[in-house]
C-alpha atoms as a PDB file:
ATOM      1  CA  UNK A   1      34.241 -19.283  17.288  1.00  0.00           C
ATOM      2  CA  UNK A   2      32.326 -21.098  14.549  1.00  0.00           C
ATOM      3  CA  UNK A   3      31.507 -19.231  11.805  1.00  0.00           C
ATOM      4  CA  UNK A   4      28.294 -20.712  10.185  1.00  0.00           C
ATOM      5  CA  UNK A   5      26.765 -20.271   7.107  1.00  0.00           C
ATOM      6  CA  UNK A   6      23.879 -18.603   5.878  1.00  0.00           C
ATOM      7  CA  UNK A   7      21.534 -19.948   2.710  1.00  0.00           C
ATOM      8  CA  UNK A   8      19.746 -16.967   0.992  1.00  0.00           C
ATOM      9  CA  UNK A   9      16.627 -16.960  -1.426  1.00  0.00           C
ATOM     10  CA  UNK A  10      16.917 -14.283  -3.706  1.00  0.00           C
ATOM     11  CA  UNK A  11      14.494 -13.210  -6.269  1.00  0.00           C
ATOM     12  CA  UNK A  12      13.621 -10.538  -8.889  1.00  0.00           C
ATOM     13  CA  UNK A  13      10.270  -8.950  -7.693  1.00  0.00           C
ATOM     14  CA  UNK A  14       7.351  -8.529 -10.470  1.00  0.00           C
ATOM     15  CA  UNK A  15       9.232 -11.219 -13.351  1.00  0.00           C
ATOM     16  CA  UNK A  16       7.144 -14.360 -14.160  1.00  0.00           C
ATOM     17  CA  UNK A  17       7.243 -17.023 -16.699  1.00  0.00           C
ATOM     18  CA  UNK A  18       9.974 -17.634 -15.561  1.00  0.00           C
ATOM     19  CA  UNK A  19      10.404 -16.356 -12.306  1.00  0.00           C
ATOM     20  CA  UNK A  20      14.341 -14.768 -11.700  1.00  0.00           C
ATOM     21  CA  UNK A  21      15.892 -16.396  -8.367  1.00  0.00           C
ATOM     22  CA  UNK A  22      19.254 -17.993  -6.980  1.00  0.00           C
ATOM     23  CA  UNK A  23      19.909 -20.110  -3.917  1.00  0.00           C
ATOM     24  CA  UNK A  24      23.320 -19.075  -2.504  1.00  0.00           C
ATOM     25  CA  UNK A  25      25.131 -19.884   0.370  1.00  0.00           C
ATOM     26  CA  UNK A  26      26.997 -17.405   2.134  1.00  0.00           C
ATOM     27  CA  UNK A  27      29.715 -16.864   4.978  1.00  0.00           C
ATOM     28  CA  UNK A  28      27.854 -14.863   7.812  1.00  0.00           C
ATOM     29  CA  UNK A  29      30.668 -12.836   8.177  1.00  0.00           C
ATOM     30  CA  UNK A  30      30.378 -11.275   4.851  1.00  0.00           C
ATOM     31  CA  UNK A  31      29.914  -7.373   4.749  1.00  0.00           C
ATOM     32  CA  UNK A  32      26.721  -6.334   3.047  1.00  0.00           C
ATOM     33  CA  UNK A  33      29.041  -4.972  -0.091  1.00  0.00           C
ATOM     34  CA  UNK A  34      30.801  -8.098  -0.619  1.00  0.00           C
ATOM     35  CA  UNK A  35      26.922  -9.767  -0.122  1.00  0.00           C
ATOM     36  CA  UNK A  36      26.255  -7.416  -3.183  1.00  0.00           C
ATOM     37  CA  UNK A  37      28.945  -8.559  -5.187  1.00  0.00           C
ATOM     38  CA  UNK A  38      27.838 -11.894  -4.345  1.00  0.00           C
ATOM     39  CA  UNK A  39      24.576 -11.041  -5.722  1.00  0.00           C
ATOM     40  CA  UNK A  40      25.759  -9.335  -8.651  1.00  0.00           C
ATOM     41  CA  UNK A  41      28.102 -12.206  -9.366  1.00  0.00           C
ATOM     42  CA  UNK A  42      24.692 -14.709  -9.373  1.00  0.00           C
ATOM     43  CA  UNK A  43      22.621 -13.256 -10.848  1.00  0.00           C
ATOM     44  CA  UNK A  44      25.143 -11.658 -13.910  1.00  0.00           C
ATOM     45  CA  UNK A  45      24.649  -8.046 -13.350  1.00  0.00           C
ATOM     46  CA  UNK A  46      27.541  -5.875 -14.634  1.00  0.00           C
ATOM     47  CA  UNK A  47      27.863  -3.835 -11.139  1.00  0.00           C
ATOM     48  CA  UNK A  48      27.440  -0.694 -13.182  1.00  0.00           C
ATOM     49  CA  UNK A  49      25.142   1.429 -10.863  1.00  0.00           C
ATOM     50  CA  UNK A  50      24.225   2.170  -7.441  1.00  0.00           C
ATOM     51  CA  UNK A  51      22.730  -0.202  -4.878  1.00  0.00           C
ATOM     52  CA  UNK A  52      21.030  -0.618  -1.576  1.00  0.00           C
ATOM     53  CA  UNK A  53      20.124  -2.587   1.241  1.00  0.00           C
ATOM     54  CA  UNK A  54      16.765  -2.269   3.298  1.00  0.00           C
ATOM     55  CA  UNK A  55      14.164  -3.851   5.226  1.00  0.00           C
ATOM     56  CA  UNK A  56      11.577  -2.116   3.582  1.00  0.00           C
ATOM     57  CA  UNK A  57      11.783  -1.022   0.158  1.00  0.00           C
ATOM     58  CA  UNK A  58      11.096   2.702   1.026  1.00  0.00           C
ATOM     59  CA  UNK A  59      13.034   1.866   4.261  1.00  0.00           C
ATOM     60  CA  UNK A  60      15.006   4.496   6.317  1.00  0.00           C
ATOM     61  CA  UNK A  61      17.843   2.542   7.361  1.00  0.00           C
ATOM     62  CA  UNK A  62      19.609   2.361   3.932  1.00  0.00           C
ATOM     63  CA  UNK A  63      23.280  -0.268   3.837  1.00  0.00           C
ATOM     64  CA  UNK A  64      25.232   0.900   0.868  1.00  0.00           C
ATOM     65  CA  UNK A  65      28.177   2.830   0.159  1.00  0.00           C
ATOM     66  CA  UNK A  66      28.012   6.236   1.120  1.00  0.00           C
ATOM     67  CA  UNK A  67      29.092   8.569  -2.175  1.00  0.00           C
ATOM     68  CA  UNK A  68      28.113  12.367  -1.156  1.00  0.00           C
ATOM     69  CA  UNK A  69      25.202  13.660  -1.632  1.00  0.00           C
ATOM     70  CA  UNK A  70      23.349  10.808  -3.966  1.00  0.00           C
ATOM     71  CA  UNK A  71      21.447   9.861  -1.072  1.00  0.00           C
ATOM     72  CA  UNK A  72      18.738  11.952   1.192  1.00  0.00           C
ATOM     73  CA  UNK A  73      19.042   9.468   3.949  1.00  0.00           C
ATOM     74  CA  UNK A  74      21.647   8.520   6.425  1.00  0.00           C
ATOM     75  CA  UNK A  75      23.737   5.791   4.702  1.00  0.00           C
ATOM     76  CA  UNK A  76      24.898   2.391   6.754  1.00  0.00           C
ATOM     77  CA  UNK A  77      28.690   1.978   4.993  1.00  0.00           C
ATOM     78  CA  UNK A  78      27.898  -1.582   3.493  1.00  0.00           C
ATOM     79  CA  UNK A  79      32.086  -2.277   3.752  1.00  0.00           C
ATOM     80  CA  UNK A  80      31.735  -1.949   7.385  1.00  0.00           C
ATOM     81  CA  UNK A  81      27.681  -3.812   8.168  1.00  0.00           C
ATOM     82  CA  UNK A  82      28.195  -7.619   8.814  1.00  0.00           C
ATOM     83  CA  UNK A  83      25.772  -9.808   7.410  1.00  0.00           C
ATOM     84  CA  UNK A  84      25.220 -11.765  10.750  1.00  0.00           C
ATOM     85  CA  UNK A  85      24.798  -8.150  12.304  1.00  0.00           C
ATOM     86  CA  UNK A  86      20.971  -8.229  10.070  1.00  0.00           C
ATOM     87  CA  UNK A  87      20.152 -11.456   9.739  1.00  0.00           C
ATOM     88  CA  UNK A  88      19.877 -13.164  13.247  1.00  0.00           C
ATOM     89  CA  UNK A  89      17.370 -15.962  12.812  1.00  0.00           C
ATOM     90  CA  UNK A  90      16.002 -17.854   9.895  1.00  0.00           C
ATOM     91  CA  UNK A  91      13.031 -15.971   8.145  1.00  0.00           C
ATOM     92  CA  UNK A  92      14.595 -12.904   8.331  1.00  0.00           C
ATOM     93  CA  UNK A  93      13.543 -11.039   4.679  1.00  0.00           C
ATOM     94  CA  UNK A  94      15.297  -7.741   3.257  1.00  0.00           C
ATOM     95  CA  UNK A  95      15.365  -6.303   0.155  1.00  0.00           C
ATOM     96  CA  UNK A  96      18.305  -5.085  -2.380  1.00  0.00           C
ATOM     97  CA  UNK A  97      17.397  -2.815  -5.167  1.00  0.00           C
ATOM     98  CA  UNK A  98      20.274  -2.311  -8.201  1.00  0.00           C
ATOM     99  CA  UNK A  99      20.637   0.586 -10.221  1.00  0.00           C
ATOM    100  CA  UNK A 100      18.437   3.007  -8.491  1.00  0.00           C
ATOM    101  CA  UNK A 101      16.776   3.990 -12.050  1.00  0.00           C
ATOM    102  CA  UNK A 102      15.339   0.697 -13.390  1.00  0.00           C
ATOM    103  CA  UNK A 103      15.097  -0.402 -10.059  1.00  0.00           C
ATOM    104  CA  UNK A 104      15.838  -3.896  -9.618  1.00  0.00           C
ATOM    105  CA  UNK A 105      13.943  -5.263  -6.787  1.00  0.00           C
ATOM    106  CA  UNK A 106      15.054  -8.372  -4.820  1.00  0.00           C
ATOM    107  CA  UNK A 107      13.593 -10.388  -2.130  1.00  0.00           C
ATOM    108  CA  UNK A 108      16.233 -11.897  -0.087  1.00  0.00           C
ATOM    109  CA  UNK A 109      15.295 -14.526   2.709  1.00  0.00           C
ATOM    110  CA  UNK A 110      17.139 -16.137   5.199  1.00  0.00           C
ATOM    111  CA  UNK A 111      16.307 -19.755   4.506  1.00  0.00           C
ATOM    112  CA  UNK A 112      18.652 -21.244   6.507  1.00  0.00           C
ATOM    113  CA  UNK A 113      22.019 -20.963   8.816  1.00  0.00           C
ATOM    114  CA  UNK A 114      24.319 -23.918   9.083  1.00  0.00           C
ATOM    115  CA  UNK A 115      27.190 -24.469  10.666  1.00  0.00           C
ATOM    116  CA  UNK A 116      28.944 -25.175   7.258  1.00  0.00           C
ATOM    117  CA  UNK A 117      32.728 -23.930   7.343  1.00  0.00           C
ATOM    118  CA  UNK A 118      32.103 -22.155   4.186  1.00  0.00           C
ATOM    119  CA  UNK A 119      34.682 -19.421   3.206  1.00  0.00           C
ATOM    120  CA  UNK A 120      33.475 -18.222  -0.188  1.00  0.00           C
ATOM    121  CA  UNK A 121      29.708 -18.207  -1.361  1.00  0.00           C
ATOM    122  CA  UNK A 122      28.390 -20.317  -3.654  1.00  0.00           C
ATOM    123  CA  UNK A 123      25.273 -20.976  -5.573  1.00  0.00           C
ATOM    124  CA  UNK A 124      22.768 -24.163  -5.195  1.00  0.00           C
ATOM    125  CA  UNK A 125      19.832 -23.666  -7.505  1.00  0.00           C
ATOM    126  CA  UNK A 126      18.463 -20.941  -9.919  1.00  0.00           C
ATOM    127  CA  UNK A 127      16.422 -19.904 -12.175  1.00  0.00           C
ATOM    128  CA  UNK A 128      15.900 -17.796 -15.046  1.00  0.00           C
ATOM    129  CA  UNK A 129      17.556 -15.258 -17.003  1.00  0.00           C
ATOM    130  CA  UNK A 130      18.964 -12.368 -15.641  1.00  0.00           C
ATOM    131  CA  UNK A 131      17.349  -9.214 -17.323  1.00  0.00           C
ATOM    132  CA  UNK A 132      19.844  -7.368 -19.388  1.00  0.00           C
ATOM    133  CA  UNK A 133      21.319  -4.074 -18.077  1.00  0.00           C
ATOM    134  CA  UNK A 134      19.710  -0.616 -18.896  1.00  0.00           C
ATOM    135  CA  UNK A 135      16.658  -2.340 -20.527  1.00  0.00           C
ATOM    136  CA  UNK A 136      14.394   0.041 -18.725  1.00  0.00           C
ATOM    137  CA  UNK A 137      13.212  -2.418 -15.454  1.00  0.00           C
ATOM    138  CA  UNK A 138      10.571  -4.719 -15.100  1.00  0.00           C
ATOM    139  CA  UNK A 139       8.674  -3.318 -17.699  1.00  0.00           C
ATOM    140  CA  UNK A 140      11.340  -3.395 -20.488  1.00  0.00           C
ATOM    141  CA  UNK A 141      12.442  -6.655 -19.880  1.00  0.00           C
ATOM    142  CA  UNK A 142       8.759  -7.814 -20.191  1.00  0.00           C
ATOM    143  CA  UNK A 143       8.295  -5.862 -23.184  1.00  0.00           C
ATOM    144  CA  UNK A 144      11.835  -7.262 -24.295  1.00  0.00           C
ATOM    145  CA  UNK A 145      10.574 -10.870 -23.429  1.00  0.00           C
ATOM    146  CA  UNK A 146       7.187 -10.031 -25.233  1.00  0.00           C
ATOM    147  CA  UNK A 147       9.315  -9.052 -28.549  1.00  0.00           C
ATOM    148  CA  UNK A 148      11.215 -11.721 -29.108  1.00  0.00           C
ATOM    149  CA  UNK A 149       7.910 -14.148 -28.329  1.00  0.00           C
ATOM    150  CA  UNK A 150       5.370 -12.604 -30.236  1.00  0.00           C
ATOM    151  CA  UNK A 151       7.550 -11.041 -33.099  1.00  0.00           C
ATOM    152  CA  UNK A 152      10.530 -12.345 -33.632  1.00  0.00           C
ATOM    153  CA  UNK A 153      11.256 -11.048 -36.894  1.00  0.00           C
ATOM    154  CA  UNK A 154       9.733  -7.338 -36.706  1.00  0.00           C
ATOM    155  CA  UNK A 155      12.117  -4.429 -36.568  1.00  0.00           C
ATOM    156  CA  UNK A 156      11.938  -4.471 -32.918  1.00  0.00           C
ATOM    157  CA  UNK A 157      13.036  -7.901 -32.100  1.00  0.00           C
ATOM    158  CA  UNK A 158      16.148  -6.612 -34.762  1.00  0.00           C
ATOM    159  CA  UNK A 159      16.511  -3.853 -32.484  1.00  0.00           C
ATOM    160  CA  UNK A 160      17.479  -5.175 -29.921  1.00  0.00           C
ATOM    161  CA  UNK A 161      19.146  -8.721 -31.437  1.00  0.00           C
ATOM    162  CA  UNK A 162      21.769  -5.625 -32.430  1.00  0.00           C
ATOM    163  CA  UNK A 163      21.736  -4.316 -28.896  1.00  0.00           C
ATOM    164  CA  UNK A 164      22.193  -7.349 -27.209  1.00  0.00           C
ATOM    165  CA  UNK A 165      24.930  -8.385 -29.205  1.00  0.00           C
ATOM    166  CA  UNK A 166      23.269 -11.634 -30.623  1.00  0.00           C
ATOM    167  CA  UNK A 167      22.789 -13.064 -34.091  1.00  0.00           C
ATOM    168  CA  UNK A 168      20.253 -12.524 -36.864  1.00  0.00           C
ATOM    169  CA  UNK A 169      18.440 -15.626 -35.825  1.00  0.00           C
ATOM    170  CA  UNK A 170      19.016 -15.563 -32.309  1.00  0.00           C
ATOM    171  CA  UNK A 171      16.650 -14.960 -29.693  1.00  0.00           C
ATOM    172  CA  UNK A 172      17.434 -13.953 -25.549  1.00  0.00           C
ATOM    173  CA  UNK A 173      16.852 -17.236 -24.067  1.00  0.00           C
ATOM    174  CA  UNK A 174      14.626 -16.287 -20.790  1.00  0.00           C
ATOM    175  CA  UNK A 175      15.389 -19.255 -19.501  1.00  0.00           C
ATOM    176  CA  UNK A 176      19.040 -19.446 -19.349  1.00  0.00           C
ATOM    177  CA  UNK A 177      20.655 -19.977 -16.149  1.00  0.00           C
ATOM    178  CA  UNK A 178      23.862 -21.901 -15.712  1.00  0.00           C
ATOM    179  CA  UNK A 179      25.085 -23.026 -12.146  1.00  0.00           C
ATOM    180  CA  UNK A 180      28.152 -24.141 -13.363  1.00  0.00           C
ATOM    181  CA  UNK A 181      29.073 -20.571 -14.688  1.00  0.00           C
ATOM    182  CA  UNK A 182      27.471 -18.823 -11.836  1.00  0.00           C
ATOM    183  CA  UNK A 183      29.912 -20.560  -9.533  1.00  0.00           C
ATOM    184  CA  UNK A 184      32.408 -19.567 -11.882  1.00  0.00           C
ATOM    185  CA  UNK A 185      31.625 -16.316 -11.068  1.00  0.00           C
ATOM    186  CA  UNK A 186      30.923 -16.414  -7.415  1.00  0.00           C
ATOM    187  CA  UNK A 187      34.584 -18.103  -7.249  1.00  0.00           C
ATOM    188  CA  UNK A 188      35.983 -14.284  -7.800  1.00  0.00           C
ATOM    189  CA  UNK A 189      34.181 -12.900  -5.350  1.00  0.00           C
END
């Protein structure tokens, strides 16, 4: 049996200038929690908080993993759901949210499925900065992005240079996206 290959879009919903998205390609016999790590590893989350799997974002049919009685719908085990199980043609469009409180929305499409013997994922384009963790969701990472544009120097922009860990005269750079170091990443995964 060949295994083949699949090549996901996946973007940040509701962040512009710039827009946050990876290309990745992916083993279709990955389990939807591996897929997560996957994403986590891409984009440079921390995998610090709970995540999910829909069609819809207010979907019923939740993939994650099950942890008592967090959830008030039934729960598809995401160690057990095979990626090829959900995405059976090209097209095919779900969404992940991370960290159920800022709610990090992403788009994920199904660009592609080749019959690429690929046994790890690995990442083909990008863009953007990933928003730091626990800055309060879309809105706080516009508000952070507004900051360090408009007012670089107020008491704000100090802030959060101090809870970002940067220098006095450094900014967060929006932009920055490395592939080299996101492959890095995806390499442990």
């Amino acid at each position: 049996m060949k295994i083949k290959t699949f090549q996901f879009k996946i973007q940040i919903e509701d962040i512009t200038r710039p827009p946050v998205w990876r290309k990745v390609l992916v083993p279709e016999t990955f389990t939807f929690h591996r897929f997560h790590q996957v994403i986590q590893a891409a984009f440079g989350w921390e995998d610090t908080h709970l995540y999910q799997f829909s069609e819809k974002e207010d979907g019923e049919d939740i993939i994650s993993v099950p942890s008592g009685d967090d959830w008030d719908v039934q729960v598809i085990d995401s160690r057990n759901k095979i990626l090829k199980d959900v995405f059976t043609k090209e097209g095919k469009r779900y969404i992940y949210i991370y960290d159920l409180g800022d709610d990090w929305v992403h788009k994920i499409i199904l660009e592609k499925i080749t019959d690429d013997k690929r046994k790890k994922a690995h990442c083909i384009d990008g863009k953007g900065a990933c928003p730091p963790e626990n800055c309060g969701g879309v809105w706080g990472y516009e508000d952070l992005k507004e900051v360090f544009a408009n007012n670089p120097e107020s008491a704000k922009a100090e802030e959060l240079r101090d809870w970002l860990g940067l220098e006095d005269d450094e900014t967060f750079d929006i932009n920055k996206f490395s592939i080299d170091d996101t492959n890095v990443l995806l390499a442990k995964v």
